[in-house]
N, C-alpha and C. Protein backbone atom coordinates (compact mmCIF):
# COMPACT_ATOMS: atom_id res chain seq x y z
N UNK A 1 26.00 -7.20 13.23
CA UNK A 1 26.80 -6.61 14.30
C UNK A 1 28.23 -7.11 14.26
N UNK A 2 28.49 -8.49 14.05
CA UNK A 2 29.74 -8.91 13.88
C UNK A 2 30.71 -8.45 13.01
N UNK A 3 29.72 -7.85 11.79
CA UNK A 3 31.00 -7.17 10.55
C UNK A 3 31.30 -5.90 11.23
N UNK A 4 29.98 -5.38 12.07
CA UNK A 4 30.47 -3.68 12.70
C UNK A 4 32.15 -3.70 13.72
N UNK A 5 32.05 -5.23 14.36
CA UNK A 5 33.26 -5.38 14.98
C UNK A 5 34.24 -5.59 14.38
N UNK A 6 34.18 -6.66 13.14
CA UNK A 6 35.53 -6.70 12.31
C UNK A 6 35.79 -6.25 11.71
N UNK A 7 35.42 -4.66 11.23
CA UNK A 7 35.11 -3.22 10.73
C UNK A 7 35.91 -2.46 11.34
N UNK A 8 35.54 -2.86 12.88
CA UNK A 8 36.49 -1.39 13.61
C UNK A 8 37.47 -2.44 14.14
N UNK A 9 37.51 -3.50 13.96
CA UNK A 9 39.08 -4.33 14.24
C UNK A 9 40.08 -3.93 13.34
N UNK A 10 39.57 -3.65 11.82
CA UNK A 10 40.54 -3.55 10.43
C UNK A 10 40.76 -2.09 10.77
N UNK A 11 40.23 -1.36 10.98
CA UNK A 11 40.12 0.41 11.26
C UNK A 11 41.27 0.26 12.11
N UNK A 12 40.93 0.11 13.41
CA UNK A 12 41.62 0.22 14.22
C UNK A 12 43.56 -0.19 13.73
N UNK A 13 43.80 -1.71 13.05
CA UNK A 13 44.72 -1.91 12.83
C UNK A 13 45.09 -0.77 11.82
N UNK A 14 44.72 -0.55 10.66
CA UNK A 14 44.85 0.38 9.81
C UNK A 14 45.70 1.64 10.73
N UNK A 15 44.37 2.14 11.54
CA UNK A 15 45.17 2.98 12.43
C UNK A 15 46.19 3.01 13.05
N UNK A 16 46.48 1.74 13.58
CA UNK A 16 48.02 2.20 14.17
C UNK A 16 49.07 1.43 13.13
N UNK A 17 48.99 0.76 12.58
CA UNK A 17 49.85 0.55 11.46
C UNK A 17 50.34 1.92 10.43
N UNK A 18 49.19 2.87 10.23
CA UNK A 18 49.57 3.66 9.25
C UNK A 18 50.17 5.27 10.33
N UNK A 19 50.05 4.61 11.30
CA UNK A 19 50.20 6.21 12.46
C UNK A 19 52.04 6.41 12.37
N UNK A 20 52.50 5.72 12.12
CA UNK A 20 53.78 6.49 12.00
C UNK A 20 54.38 6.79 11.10
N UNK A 21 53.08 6.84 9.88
CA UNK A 21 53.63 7.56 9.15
C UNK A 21 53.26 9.23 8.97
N UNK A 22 52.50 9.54 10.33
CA UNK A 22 52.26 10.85 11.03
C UNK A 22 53.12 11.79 11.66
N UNK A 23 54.24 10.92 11.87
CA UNK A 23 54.73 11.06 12.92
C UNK A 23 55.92 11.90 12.83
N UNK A 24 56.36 13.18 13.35
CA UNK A 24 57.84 13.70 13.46
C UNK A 24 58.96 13.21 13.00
N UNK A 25 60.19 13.69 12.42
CA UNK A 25 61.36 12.88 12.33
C UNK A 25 61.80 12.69 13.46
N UNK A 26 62.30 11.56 13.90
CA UNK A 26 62.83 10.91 14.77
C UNK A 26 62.07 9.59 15.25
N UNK A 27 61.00 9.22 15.21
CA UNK A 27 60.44 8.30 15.20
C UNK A 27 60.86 7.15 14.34
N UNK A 28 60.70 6.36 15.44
CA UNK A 28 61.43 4.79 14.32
C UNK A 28 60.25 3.86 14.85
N UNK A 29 59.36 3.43 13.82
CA UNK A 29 58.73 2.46 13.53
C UNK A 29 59.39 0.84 14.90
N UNK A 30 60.56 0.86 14.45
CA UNK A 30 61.34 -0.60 15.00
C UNK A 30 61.67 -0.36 16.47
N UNK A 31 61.91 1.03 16.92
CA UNK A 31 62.13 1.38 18.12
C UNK A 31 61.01 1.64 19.09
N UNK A 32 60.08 2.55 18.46
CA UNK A 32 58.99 3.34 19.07
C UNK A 32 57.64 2.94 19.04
N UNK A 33 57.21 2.96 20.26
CA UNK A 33 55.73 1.77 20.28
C UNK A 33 54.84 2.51 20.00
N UNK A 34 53.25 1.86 20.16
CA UNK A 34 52.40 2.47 19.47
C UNK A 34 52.24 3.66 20.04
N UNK A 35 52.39 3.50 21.69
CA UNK A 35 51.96 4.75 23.26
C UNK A 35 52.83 5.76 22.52
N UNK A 36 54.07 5.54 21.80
CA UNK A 36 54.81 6.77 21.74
C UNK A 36 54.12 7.18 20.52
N UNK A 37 53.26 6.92 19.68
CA UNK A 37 52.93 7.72 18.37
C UNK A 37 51.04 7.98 18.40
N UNK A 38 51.64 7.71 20.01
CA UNK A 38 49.67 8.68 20.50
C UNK A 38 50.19 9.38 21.68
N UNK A 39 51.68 10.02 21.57
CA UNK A 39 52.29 10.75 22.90
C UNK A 39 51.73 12.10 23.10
N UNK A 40 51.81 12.41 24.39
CA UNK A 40 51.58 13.76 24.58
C UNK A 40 52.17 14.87 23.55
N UNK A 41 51.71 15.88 22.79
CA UNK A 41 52.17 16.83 22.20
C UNK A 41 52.98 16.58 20.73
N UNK A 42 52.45 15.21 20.79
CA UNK A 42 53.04 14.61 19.11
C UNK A 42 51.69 15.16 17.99
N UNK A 43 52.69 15.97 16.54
CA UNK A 43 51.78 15.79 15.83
C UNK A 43 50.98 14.55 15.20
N UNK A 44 50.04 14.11 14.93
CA UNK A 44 49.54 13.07 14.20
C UNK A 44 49.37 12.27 15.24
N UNK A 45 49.14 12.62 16.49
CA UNK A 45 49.21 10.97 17.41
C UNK A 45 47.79 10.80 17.58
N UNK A 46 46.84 11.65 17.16
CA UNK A 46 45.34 11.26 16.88
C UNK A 46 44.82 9.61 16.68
N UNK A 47 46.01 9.78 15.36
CA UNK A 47 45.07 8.62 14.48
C UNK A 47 45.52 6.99 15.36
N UNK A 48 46.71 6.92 16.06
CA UNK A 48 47.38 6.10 16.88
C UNK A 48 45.84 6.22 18.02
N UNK A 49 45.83 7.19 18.63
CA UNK A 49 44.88 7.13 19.57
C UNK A 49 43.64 6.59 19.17
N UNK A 50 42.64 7.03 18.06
CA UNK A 50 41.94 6.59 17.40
C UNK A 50 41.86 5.11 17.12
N UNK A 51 42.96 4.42 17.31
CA UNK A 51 43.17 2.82 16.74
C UNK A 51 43.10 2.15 17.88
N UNK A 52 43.63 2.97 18.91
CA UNK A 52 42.92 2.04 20.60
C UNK A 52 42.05 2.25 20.74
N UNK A 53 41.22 3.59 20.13
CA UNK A 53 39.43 4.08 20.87
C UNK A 53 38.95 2.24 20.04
N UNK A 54 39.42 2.60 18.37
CA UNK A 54 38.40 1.75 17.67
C UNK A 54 39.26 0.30 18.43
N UNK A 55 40.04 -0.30 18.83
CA UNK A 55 40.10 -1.44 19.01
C UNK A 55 39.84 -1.66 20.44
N UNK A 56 39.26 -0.67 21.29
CA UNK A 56 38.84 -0.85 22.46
C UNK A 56 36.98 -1.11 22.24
N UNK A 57 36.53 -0.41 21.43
CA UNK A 57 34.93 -0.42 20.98
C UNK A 57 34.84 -1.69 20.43
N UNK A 58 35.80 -2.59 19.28
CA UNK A 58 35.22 -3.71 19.00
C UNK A 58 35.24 -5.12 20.45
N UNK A 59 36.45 -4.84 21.26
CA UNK A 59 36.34 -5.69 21.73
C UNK A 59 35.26 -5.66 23.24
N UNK A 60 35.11 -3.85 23.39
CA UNK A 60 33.91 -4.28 24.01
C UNK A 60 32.58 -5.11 23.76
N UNK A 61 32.39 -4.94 22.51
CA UNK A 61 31.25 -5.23 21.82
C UNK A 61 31.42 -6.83 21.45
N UNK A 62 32.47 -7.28 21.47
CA UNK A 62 32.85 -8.83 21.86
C UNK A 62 32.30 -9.35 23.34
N UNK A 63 32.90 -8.57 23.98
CA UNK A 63 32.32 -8.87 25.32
C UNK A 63 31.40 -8.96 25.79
N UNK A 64 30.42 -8.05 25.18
CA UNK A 64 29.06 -7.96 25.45
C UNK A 64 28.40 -9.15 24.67
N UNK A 65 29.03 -9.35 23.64
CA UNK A 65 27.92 -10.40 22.51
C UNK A 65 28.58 -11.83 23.03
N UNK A 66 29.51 -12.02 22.95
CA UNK A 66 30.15 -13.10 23.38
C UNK A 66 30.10 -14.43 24.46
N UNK A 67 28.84 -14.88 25.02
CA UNK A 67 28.45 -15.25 26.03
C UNK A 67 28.90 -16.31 26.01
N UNK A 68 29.22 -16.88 25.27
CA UNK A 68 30.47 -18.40 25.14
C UNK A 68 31.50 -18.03 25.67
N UNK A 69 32.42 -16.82 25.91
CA UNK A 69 33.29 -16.43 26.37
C UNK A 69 33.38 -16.79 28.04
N UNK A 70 32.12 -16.61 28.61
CA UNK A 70 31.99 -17.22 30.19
C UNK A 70 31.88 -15.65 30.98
N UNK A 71 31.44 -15.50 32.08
CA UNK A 71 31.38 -13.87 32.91
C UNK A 71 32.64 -13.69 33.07
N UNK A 72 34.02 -14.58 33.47
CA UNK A 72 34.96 -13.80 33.52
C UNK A 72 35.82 -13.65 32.56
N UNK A 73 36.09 -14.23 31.55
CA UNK A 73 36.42 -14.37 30.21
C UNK A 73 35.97 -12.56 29.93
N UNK A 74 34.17 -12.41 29.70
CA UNK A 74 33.91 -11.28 29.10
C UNK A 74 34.22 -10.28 29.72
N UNK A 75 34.23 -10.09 31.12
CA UNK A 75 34.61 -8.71 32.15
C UNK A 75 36.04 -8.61 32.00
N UNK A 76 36.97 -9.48 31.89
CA UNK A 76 38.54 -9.83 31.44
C UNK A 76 38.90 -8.92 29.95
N UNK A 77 37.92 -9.06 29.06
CA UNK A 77 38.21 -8.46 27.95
C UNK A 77 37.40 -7.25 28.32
N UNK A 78 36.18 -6.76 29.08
CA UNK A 78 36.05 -5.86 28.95
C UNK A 78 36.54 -4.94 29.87
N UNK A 79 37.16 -5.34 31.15
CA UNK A 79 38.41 -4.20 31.65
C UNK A 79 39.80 -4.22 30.09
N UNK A 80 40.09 -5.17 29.26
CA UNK A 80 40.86 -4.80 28.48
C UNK A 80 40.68 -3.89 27.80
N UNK A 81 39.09 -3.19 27.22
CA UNK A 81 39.17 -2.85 26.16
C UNK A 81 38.86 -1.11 27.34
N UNK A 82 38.03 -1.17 28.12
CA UNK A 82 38.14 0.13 29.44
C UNK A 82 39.28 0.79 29.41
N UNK A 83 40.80 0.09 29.86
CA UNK A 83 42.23 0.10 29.76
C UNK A 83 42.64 0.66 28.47
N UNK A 84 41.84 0.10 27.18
CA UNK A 84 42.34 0.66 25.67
C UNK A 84 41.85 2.25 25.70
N UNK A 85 40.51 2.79 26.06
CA UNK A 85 40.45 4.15 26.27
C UNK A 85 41.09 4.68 27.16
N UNK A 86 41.44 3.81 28.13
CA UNK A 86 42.63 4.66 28.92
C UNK A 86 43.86 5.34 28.47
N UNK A 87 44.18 3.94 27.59
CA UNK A 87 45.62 4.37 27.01
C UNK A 87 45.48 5.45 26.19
N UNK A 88 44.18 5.51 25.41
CA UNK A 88 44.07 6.81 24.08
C UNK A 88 43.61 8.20 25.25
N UNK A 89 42.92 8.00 26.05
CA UNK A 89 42.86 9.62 26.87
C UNK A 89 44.05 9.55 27.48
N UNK A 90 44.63 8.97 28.08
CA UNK A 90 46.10 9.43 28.98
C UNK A 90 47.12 9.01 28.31
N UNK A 91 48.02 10.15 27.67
CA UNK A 91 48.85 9.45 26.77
C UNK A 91 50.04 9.36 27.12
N UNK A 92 50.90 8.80 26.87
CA UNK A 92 52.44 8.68 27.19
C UNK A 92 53.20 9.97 27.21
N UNK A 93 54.70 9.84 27.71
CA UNK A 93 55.54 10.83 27.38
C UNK A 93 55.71 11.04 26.46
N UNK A 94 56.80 11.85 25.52
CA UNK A 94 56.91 11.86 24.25
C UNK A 94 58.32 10.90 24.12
N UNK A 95 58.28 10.45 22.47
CA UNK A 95 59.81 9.62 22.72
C UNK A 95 60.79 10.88 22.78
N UNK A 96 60.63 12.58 22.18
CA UNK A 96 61.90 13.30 22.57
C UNK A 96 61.91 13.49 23.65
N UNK A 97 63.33 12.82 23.94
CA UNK A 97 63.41 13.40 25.58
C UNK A 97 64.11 14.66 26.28
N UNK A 98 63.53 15.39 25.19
CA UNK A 98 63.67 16.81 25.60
C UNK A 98 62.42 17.62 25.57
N UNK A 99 61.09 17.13 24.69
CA UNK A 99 60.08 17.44 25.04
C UNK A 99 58.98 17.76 26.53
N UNK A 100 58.78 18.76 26.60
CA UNK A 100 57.81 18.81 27.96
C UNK A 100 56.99 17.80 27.78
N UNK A 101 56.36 17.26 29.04
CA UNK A 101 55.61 16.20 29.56
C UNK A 101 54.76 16.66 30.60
N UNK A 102 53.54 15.49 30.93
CA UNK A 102 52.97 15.58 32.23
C UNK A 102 53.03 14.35 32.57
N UNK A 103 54.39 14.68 33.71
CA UNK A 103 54.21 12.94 34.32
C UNK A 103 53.58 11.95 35.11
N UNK A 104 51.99 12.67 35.59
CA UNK A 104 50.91 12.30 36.11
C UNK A 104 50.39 11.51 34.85
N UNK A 105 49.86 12.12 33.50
CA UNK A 105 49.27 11.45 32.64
C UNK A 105 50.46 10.40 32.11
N UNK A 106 51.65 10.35 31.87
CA UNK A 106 52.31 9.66 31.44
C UNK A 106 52.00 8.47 32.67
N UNK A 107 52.13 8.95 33.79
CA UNK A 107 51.95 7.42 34.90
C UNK A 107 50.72 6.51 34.73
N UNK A 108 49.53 7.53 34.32
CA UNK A 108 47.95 7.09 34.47
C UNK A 108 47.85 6.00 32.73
N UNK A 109 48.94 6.63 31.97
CA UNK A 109 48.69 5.48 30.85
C UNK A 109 49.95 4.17 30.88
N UNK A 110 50.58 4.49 31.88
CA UNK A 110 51.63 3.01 31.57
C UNK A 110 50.84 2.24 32.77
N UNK A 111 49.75 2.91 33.53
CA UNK A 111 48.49 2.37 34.82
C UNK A 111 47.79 1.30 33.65
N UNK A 112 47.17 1.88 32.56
CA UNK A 112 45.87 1.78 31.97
C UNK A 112 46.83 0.75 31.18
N UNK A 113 48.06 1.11 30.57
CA UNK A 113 48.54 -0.01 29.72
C UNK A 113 48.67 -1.25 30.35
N UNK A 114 49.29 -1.09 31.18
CA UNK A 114 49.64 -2.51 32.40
C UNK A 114 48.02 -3.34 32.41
N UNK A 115 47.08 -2.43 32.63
CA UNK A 115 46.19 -3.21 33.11
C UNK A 115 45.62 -3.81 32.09
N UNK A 116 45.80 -3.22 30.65
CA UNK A 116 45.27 -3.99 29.60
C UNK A 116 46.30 -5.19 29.29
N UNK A 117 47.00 -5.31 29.62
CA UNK A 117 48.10 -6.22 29.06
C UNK A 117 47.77 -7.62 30.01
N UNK A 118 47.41 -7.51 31.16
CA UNK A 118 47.27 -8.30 32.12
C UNK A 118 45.98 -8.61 32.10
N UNK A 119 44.78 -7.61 31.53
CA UNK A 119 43.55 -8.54 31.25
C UNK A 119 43.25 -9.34 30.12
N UNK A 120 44.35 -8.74 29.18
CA UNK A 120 44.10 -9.62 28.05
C UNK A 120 44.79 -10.98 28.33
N UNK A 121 46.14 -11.26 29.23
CA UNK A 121 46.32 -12.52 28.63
C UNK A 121 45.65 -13.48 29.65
N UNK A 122 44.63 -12.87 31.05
CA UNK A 122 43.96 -13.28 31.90
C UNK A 122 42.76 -13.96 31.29
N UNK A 123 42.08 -12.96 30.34
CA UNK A 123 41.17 -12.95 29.55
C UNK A 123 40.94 -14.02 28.62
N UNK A 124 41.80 -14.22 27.40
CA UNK A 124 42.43 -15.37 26.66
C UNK A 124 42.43 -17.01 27.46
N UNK A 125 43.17 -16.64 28.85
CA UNK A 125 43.19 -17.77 29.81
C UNK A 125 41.87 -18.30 29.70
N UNK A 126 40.91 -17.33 30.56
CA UNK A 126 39.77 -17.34 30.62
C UNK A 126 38.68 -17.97 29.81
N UNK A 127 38.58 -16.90 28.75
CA UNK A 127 38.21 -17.77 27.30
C UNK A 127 38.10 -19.07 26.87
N UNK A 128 39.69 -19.80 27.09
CA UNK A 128 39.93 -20.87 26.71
C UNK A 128 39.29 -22.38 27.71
N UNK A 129 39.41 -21.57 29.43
CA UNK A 129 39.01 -22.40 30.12
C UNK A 129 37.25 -22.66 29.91
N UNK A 130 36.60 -21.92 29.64
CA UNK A 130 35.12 -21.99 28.99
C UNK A 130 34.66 -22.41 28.41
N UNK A 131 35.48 -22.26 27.30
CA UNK A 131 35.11 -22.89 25.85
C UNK A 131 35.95 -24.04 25.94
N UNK A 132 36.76 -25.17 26.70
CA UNK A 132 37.96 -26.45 26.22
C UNK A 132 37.05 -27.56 26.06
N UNK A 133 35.84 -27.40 26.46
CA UNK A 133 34.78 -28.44 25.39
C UNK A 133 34.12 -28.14 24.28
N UNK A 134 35.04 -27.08 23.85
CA UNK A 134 33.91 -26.82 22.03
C UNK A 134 35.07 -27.39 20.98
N UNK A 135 34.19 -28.01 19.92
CA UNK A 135 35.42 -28.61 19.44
C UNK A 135 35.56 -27.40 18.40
N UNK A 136 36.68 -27.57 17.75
CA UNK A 136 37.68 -26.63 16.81
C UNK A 136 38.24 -25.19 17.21
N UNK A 137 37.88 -25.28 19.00
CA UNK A 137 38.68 -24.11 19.63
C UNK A 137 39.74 -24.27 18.74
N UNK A 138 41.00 -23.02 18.64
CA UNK A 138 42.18 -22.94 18.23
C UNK A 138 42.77 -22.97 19.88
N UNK A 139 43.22 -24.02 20.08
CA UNK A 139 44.52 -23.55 21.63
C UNK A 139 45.60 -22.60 21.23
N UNK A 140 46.36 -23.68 20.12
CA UNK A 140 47.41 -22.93 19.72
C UNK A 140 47.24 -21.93 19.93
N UNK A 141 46.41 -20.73 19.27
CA UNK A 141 46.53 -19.48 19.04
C UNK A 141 46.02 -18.58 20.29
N UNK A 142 45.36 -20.18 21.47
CA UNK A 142 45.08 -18.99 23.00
C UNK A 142 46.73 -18.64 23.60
N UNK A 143 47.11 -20.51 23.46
CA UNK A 143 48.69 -20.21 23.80
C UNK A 143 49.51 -19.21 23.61
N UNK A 144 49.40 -18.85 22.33
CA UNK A 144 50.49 -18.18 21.64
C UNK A 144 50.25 -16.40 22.46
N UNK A 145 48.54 -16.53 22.28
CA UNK A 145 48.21 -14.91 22.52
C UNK A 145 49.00 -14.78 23.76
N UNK A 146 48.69 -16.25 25.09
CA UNK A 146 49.10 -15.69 26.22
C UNK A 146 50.69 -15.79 26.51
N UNK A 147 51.09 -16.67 25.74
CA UNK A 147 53.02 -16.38 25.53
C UNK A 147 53.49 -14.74 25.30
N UNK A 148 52.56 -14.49 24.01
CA UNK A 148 53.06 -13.24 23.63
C UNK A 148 52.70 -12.05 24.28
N UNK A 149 52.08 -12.28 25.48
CA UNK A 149 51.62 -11.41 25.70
C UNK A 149 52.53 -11.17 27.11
N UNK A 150 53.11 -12.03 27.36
CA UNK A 150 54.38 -12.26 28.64
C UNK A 150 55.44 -11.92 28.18
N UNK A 151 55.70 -12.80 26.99
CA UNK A 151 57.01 -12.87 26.77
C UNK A 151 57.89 -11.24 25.56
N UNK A 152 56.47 -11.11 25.16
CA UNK A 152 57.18 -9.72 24.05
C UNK A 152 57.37 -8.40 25.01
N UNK A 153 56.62 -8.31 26.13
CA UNK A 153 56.84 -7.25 26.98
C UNK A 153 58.31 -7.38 27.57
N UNK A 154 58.65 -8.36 27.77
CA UNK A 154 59.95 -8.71 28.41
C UNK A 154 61.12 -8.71 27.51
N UNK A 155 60.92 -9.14 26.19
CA UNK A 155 61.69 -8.77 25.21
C UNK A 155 61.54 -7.05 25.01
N UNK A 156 61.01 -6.58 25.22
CA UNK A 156 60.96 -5.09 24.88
C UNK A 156 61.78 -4.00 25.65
N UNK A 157 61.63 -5.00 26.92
CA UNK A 157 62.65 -4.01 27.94
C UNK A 157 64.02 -4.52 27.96
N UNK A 158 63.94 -6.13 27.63
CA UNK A 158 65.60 -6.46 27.32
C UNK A 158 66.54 -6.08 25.83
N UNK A 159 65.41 -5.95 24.97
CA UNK A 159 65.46 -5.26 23.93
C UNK A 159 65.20 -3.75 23.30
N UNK A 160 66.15 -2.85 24.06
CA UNK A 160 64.52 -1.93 23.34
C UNK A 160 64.87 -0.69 21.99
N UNK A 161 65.52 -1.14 22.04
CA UNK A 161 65.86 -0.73 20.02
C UNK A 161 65.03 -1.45 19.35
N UNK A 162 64.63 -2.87 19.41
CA UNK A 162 63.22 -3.27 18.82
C UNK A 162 61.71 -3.41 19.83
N UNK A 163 61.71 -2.75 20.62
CA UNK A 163 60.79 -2.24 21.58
C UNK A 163 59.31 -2.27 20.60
N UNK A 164 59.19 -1.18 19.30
CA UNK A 164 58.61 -0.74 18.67
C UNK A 164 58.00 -2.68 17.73
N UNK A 165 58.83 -2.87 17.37
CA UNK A 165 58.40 -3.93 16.69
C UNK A 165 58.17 -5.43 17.23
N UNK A 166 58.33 -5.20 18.76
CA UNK A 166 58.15 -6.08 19.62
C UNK A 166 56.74 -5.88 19.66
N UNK A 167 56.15 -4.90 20.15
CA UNK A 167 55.19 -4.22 20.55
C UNK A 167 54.16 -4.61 19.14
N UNK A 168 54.39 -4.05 18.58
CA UNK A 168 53.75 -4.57 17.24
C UNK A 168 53.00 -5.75 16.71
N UNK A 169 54.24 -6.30 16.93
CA UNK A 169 53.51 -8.25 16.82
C UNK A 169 53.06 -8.84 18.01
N UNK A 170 52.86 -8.33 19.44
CA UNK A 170 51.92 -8.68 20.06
C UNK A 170 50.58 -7.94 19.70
N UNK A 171 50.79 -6.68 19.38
CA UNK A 171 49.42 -6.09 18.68
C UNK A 171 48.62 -6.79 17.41
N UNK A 172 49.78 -7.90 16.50
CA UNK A 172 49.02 -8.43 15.80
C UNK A 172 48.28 -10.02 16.19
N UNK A 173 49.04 -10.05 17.36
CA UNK A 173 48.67 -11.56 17.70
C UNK A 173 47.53 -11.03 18.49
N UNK A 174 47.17 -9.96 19.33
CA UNK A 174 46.05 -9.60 20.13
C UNK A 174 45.08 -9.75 18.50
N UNK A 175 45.39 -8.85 17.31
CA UNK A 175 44.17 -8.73 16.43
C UNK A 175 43.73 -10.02 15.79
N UNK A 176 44.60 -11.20 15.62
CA UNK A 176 44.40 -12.43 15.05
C UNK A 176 43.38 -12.95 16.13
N UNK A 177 43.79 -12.76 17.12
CA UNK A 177 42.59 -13.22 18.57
C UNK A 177 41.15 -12.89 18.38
N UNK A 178 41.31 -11.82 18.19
CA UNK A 178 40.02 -11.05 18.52
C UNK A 178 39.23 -11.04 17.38
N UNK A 179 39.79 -10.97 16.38
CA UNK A 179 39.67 -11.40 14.53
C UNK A 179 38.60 -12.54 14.64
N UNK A 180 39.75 -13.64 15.05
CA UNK A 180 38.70 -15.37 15.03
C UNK A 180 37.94 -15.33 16.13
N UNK A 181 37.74 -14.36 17.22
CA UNK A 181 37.02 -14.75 18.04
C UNK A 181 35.38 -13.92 17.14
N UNK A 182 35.48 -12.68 16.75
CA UNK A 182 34.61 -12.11 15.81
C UNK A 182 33.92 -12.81 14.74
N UNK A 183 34.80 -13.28 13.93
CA UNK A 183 34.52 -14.48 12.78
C UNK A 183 33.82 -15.11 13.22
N UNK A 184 33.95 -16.06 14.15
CA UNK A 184 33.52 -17.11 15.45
C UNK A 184 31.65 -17.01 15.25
N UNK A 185 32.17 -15.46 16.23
CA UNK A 185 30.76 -15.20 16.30
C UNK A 185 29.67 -14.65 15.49
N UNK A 186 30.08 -13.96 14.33
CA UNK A 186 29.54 -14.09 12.75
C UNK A 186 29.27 -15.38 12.54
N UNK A 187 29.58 -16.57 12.69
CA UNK A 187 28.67 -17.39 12.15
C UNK A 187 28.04 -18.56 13.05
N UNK A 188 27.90 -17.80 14.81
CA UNK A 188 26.57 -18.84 15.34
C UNK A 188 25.82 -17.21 16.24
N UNK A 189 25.07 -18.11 17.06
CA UNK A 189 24.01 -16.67 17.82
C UNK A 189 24.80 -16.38 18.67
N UNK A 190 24.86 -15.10 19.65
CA UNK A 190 25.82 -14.37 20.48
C UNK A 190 25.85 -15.52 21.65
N UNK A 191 24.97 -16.18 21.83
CA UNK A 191 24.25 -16.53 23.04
C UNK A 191 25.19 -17.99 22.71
N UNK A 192 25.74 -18.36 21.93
CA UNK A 192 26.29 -19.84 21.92
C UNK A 192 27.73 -19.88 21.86
């Protein structure tokens, strides 16, 4: 079961790593986040969407197996990964901003994004407070998840010509997380 998760962890990254190259001219990789290349009425924003379905399915399936994680640790990641199908059914505006929109669904996914962003670095918290008697936890890398998970959103709006690649490397520090927490559990029982 653990490779089925670090299966659709690699999928999933695959997916939104390779999604802009789906994507319309005008799209910039460095500018434009992942929400904009699973936007309303974008060609190719499937496979972007597809990379939150699959990285919302592995980390449910973390949650569920994960019982070292603690009850709120796992409900923490699993409103995160709830929030990840949110973001792929309700999709953003488009980045042209001359494109038609629905700004009900555009509201209901920066709802669903917010809330994943805030359970994950709740979550991570969580996690760490559970497990700070197992030895060879990584802190560092709870730290870092929950820095980056504050601090790149805030760079994104003070920045947002690199918005896109802000966005990005908290997406890779969420997959390094969820990666070793998978690994983790590939090699003891769910239950430990």
């Amino acid at each position: 079961m653990s490779g089925l998760l670090i299966g659709c962890l690699v999928a999933s990254a695959l997916a939104l790593g390779l999604a802009p190259l789906l994507m319309p001219a005008g799209y910039d990789w460095l500018t434009h986040t992942t929400s904009e290349s699973a936007a309303q009425g974008v060609p190719g924003a499937w496979l972007a969407r597809l990379g939150f379905v699959l990285l919302g399915l592995a980390v449910l399936g973390l949650a569920v197996r994960s019982v070292a994680w603690g009850r709120v640790g796992r409900l923490l990641h699993g409103v995160f990964a709830v929030s990840l199908f949110g973001t792929a059914v309700f999709s953003s505006r488009p980045f042209d901003p001359a494109a038609a929109f629905d700004a009900t669904e555009d509201l209901l996914h920066s709802v669903t994004a917010t809330a994943m962003g805030f359970a994950f670095a709740f979550g991570v918290v969580a996690v760490a407070l559970s497990q700070r008697s197992r030895p060879g936890r990584l802190r560092a890398l709870d730290a870092l998840a929950v820095l980056a998970s504050v601090v790149l959103p805030l760079g994104m709006l003070a920045l947002p010509d690199l918005a896109g690649v802000l966005q990005r490397v908290m997406f890779l520090v969420a997959y390094a997380w969820f990666g070793i927490e998978a690994w983790r559990l590939s090699g003891r029982r769910a239950d430990g």
